[in-house]
N, C-alpha and C. Protein backbone atom coordinates (compact mmCIF):
# COMPACT_ATOMS: atom_id res chain seq x y z
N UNK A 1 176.64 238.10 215.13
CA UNK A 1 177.47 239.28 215.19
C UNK A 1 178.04 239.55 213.81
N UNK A 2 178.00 240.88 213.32
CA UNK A 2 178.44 241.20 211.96
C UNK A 2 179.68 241.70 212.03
N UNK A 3 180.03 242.59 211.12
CA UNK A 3 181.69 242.75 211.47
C UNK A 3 181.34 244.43 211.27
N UNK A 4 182.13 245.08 212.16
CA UNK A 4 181.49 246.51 212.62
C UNK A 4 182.07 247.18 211.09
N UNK A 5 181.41 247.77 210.08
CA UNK A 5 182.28 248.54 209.79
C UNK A 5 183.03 249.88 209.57
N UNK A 6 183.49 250.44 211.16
CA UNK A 6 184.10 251.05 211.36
C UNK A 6 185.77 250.75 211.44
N UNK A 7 186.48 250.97 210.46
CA UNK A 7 188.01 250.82 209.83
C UNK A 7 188.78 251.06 210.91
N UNK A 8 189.16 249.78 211.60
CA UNK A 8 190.31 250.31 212.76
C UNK A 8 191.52 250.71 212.48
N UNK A 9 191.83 251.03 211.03
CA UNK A 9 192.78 251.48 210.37
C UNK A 9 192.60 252.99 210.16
N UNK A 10 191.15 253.73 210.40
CA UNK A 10 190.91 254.81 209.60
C UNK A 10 191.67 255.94 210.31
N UNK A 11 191.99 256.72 209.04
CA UNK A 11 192.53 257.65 209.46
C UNK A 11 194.23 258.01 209.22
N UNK A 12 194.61 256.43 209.14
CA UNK A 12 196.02 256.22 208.93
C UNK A 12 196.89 256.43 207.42
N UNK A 13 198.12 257.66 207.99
CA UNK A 13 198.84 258.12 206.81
C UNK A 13 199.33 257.17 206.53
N UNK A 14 200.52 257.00 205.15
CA UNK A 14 201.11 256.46 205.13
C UNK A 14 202.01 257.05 204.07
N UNK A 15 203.28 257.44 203.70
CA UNK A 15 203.90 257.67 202.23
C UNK A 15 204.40 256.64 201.84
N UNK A 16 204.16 256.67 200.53
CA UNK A 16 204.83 255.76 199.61
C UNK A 16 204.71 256.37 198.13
N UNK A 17 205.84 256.05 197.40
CA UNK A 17 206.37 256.35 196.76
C UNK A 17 206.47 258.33 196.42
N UNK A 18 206.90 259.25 197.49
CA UNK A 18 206.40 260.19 197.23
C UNK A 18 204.47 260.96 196.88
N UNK A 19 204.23 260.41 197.34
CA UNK A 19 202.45 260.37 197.69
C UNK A 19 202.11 260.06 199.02
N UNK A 20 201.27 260.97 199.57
CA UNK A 20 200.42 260.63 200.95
C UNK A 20 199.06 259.55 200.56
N UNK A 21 198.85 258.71 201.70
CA UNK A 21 197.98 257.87 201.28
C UNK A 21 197.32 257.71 202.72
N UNK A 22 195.85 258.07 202.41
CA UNK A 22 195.44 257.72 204.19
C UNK A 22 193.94 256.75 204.20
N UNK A 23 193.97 255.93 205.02
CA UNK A 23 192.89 255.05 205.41
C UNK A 23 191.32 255.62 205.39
N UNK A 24 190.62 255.34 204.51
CA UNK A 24 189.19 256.09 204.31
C UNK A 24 188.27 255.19 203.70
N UNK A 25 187.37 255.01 204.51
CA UNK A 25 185.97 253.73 203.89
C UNK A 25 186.70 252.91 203.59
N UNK A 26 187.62 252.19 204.76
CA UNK A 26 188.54 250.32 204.36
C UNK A 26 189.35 250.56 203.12
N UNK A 27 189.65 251.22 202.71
CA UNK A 27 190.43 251.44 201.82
C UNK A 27 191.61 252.70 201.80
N UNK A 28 192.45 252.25 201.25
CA UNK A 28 193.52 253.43 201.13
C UNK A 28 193.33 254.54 199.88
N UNK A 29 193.09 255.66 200.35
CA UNK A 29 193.08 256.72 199.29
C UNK A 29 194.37 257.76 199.37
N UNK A 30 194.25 258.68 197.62
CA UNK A 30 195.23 259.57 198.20
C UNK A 30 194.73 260.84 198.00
N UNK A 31 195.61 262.00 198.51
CA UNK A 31 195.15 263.16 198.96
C UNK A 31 193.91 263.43 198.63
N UNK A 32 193.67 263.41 197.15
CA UNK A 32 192.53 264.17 196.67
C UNK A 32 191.87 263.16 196.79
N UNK A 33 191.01 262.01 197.68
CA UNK A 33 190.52 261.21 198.23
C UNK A 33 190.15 259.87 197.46
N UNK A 34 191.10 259.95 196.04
CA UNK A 34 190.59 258.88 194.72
C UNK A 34 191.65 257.30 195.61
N UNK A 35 190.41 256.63 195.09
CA UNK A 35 191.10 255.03 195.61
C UNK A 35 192.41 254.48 195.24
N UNK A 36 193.03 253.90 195.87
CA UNK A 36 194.64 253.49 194.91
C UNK A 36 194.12 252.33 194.44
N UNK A 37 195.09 251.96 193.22
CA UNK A 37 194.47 250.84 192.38
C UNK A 37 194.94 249.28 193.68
N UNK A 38 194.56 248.46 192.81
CA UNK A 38 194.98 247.22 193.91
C UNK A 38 196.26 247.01 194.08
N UNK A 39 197.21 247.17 193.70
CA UNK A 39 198.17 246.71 193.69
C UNK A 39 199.01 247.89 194.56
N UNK A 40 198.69 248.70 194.83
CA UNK A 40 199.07 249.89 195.73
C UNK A 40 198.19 249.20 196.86
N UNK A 41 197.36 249.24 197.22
CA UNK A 41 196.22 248.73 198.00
C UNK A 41 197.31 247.57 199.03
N UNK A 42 197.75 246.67 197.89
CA UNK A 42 198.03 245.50 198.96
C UNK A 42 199.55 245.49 199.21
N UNK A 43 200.12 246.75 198.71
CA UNK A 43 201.87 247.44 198.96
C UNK A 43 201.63 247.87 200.72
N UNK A 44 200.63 248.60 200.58
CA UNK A 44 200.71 250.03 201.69
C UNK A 44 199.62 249.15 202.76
N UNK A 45 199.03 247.99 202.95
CA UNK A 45 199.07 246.84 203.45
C UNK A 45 199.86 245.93 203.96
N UNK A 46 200.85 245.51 203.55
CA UNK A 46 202.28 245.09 203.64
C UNK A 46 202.97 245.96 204.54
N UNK A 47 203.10 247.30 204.14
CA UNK A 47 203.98 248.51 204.84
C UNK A 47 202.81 248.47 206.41
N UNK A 48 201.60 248.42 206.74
CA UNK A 48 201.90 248.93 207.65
C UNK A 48 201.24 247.68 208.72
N UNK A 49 201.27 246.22 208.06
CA UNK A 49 200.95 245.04 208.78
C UNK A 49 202.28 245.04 209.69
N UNK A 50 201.86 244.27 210.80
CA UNK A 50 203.14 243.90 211.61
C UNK A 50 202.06 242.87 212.52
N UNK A 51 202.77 241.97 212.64
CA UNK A 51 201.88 241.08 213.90
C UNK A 51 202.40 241.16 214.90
N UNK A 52 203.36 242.16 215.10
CA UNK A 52 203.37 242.56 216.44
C UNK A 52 202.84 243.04 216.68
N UNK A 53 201.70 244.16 216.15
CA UNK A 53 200.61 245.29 216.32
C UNK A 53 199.39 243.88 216.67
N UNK A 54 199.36 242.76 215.95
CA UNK A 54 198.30 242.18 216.20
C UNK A 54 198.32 241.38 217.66
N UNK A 55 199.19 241.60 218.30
CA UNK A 55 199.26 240.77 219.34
C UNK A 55 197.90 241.02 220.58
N UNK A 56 197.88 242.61 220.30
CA UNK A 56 197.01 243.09 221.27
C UNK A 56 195.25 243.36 220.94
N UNK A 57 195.18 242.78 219.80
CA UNK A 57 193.60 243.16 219.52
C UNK A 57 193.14 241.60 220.06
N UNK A 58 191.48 242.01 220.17
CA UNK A 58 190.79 240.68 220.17
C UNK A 58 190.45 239.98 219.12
N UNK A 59 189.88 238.84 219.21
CA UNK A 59 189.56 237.90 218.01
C UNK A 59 188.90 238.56 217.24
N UNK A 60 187.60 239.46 217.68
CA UNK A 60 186.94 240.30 216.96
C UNK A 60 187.58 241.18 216.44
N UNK A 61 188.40 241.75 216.85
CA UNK A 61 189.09 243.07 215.82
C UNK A 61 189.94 242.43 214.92
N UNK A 62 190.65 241.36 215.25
CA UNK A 62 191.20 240.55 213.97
C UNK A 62 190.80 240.17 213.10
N UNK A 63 189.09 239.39 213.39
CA UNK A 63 188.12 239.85 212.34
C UNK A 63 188.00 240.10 211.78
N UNK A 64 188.14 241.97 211.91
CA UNK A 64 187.37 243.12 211.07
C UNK A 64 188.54 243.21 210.54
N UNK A 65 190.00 243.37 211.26
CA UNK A 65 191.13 243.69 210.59
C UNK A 65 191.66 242.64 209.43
N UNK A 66 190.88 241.56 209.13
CA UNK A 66 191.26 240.61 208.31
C UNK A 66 190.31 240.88 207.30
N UNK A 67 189.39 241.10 207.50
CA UNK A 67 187.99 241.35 206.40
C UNK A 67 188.13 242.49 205.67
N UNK A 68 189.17 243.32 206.50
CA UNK A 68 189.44 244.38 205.37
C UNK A 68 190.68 244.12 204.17
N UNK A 69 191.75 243.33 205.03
CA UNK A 69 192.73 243.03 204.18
C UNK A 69 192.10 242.23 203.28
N UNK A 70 191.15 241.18 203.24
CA UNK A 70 190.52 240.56 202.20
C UNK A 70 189.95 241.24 201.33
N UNK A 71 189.41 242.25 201.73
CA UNK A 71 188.60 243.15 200.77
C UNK A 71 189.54 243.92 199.90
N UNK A 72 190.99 244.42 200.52
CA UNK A 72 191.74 245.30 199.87
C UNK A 72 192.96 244.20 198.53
N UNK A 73 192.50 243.10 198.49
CA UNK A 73 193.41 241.86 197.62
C UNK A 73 195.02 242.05 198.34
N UNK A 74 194.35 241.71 199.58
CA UNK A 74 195.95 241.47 200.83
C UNK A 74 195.25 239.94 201.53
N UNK A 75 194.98 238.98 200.54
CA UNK A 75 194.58 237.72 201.44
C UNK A 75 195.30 237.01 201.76
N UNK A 76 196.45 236.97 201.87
CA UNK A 76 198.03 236.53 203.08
C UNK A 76 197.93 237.21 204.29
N UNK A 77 197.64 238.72 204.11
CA UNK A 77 197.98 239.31 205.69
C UNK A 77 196.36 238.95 206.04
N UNK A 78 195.51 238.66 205.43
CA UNK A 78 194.11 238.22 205.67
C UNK A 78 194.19 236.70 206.69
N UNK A 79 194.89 236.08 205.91
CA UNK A 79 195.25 234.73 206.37
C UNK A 79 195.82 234.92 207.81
N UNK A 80 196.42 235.67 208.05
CA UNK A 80 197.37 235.39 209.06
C UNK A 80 196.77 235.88 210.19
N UNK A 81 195.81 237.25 209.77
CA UNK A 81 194.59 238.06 210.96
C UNK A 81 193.25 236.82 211.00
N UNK A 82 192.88 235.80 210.51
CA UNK A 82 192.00 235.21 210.88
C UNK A 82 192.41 233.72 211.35
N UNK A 83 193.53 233.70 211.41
CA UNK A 83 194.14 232.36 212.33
C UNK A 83 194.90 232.80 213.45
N UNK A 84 195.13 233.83 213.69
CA UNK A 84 195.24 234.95 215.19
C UNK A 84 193.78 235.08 215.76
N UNK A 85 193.01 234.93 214.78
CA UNK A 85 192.00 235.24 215.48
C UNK A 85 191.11 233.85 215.77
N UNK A 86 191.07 232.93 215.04
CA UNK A 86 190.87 231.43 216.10
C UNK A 86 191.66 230.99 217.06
N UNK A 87 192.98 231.75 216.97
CA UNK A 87 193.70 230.97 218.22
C UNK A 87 193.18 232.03 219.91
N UNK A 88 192.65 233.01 219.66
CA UNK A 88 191.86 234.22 220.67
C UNK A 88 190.84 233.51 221.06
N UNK A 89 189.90 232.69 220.01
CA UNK A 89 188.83 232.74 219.94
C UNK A 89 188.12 231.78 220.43
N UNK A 90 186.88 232.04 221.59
CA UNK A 90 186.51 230.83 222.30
C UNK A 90 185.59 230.37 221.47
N UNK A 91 185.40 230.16 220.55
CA UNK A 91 184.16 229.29 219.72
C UNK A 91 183.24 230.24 218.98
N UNK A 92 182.68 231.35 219.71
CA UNK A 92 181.56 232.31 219.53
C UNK A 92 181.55 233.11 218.33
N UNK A 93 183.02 233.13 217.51
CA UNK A 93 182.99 233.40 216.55
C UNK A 93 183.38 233.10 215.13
N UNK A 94 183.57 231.49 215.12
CA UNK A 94 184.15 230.65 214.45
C UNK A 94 183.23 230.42 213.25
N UNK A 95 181.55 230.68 213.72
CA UNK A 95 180.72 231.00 212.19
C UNK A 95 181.32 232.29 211.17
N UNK A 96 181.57 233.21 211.77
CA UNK A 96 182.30 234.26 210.76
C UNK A 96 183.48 234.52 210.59
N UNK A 97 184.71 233.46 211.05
CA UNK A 97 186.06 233.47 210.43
C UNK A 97 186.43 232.54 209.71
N UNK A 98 185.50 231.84 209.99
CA UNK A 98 186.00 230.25 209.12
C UNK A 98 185.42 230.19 207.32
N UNK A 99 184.50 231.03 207.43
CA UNK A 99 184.30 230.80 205.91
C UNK A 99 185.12 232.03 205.01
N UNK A 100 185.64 233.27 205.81
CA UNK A 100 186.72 234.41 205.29
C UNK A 100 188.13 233.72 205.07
N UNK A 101 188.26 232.55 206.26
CA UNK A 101 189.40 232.12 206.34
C UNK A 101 189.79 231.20 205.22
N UNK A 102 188.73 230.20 204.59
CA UNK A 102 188.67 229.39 203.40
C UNK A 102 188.61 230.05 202.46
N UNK A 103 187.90 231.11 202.22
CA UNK A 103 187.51 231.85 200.55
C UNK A 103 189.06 232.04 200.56
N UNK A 104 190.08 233.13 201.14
CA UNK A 104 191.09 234.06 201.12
C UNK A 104 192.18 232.13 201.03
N UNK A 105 192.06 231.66 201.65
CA UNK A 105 192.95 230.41 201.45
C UNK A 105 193.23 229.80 199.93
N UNK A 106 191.79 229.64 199.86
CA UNK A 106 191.16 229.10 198.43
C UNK A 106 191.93 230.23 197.18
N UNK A 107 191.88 231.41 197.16
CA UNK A 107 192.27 232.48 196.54
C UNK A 107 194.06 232.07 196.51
N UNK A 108 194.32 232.07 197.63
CA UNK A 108 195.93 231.50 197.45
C UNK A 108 196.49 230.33 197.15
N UNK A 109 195.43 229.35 196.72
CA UNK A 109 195.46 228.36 195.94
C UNK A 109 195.89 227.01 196.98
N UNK A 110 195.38 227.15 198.31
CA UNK A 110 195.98 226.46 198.70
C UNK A 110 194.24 225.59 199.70
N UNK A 111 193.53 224.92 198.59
CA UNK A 111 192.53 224.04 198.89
C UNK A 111 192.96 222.79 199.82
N UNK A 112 193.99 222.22 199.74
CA UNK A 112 194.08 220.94 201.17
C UNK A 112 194.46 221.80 202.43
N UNK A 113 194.74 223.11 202.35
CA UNK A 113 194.40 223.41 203.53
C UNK A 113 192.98 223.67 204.03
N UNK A 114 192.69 224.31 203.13
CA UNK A 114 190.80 224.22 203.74
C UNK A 114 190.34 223.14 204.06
N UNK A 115 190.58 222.43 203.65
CA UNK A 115 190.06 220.59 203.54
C UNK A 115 190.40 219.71 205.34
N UNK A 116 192.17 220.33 205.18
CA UNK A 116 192.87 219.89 206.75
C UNK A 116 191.81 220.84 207.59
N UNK A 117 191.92 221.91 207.40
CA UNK A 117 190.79 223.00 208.38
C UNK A 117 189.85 222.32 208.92
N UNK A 118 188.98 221.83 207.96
CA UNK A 118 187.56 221.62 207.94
C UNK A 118 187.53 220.78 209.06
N UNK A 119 188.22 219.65 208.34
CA UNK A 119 188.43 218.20 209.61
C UNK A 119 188.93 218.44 210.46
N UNK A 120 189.41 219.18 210.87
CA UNK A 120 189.87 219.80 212.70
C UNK A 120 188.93 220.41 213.36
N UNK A 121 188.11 221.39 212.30
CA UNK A 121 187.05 221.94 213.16
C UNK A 121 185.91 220.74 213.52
N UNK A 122 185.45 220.29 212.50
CA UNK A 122 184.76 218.95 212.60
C UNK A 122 184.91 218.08 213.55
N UNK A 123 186.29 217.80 214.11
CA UNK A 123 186.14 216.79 214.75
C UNK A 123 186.82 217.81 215.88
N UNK A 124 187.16 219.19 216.56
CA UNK A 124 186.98 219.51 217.57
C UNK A 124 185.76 220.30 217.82
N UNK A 125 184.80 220.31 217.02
CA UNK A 125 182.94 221.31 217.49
C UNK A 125 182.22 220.56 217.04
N UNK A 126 182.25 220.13 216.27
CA UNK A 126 181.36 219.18 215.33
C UNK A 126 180.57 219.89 214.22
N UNK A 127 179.39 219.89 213.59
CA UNK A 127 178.83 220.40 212.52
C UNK A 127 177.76 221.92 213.46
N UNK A 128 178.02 221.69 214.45
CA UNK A 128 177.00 223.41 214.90
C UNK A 128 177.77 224.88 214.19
N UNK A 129 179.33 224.53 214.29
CA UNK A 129 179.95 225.35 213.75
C UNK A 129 179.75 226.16 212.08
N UNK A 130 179.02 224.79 211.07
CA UNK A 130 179.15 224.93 209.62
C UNK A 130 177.50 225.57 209.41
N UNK A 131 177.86 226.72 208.38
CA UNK A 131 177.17 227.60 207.98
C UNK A 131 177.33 227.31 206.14
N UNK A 132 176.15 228.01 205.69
CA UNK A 132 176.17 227.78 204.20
C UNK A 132 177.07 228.67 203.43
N UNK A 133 177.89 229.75 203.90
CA UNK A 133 179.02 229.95 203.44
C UNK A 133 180.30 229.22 203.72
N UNK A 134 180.38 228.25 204.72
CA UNK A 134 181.69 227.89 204.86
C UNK A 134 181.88 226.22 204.17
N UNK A 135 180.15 226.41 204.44
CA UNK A 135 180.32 224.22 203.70
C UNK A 135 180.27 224.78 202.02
N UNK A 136 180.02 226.16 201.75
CA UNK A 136 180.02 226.19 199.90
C UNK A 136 181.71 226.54 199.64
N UNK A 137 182.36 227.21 200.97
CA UNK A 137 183.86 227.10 200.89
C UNK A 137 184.42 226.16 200.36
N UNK A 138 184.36 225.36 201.60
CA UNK A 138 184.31 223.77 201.50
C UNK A 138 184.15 222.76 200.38
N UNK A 139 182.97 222.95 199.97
CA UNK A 139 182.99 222.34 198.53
C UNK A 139 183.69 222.82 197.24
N UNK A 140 183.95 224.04 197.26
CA UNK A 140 184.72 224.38 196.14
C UNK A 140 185.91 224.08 196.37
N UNK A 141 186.85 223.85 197.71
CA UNK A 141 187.63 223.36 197.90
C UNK A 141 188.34 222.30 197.17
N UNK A 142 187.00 221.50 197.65
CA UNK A 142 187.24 220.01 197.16
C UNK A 142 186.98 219.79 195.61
N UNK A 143 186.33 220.49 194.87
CA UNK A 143 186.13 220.91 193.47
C UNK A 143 187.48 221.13 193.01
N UNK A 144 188.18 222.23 193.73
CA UNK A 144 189.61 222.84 193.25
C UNK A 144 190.54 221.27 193.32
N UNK A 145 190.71 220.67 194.53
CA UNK A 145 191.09 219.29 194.25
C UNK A 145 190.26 217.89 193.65
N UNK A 146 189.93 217.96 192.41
CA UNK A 146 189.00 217.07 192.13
C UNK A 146 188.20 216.55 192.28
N UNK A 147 187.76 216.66 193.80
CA UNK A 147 187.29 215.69 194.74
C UNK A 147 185.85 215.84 194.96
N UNK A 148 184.77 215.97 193.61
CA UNK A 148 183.75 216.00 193.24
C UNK A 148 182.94 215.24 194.40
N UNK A 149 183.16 214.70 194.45
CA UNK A 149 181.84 213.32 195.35
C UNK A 149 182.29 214.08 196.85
N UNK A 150 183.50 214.78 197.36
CA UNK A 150 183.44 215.05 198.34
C UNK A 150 182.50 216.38 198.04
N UNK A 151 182.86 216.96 197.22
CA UNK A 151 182.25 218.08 196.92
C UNK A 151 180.84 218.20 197.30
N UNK A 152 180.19 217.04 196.72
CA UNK A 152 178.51 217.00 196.51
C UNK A 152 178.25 216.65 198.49
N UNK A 153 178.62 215.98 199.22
CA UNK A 153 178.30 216.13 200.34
C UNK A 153 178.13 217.01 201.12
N UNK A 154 178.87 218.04 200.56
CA UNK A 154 178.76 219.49 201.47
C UNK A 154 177.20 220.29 201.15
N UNK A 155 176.71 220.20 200.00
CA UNK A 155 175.45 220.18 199.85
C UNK A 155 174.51 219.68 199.99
């Protein structure tokens, strides 16, 4: 299963700072349809995250709704839509959140969590779960913490 991309965001206004800004191709544009730079991107992200809105989607739309915040350099509210979305999630989609969930982790500099991750999934699915994006997660992980020789096993 791929991740649909149709923007369950699209469409959505938003003002900030005196400017209209609305949801178009996963990204926030403004009026005259030009992209906002990143740092607007992951403001008007912020403004209209709430995990109370996330309470009601499925694992899959948390998914998509996380894959976009990753894409828009919002990988905190990324973080938080793809561990909502393993706790939804009966197994079936743990090949495509788990390696979004490490890159965007990894990005926030926080490699012993990928590492704690790994070994939970590991020892609650075992290795059917690991795909060659999530064990190259994985190893850079352990790269980011020194941990070379763990590193080389993932390959």
């Amino acid at each position: 299963m791929g991740i649909n991309s149709k923007d369950p965001m699209e469409n959505l206004k938003i003002e900030y700072e005196g400017q209209i800004y609305i949801r178009a191709n996963n990204k926030w544009v403004n009026e005259n349809y030009r992209v906002a730079p990143s740092a607007i991107q992951s403001t008007l992200n912020q403004k209209f995250f709430s995990e109370e809105n996330l309470k009601n989607f499925s694992a899959g739309r948390l998914m998509q709704i996380g894959a976009i915040y990753k894409n828009t350099s919002s990988e905190h509210l990324a973080i938080i839509c793809f561990k909502k979305a393993l706790e939804k999630d009966n197994g079936r989609l743990l090949k495509y959140i788990l390696p979004m969930l490490t890159s965007c982790l990894r990005k926030q500099g926080k490699a012993k969590e990928v590492v704690e991750i790994f070994s939970e999934i590991k020892q609650k699915y075992g290795s059917e779960v690991f795909t060659p994006p999530l064990l190259t997660s994985i190893a850079a992980a352990y790269c980011d913490l020194y941990e070379y020789d763990n590193a080389k096993k993932m390959l």
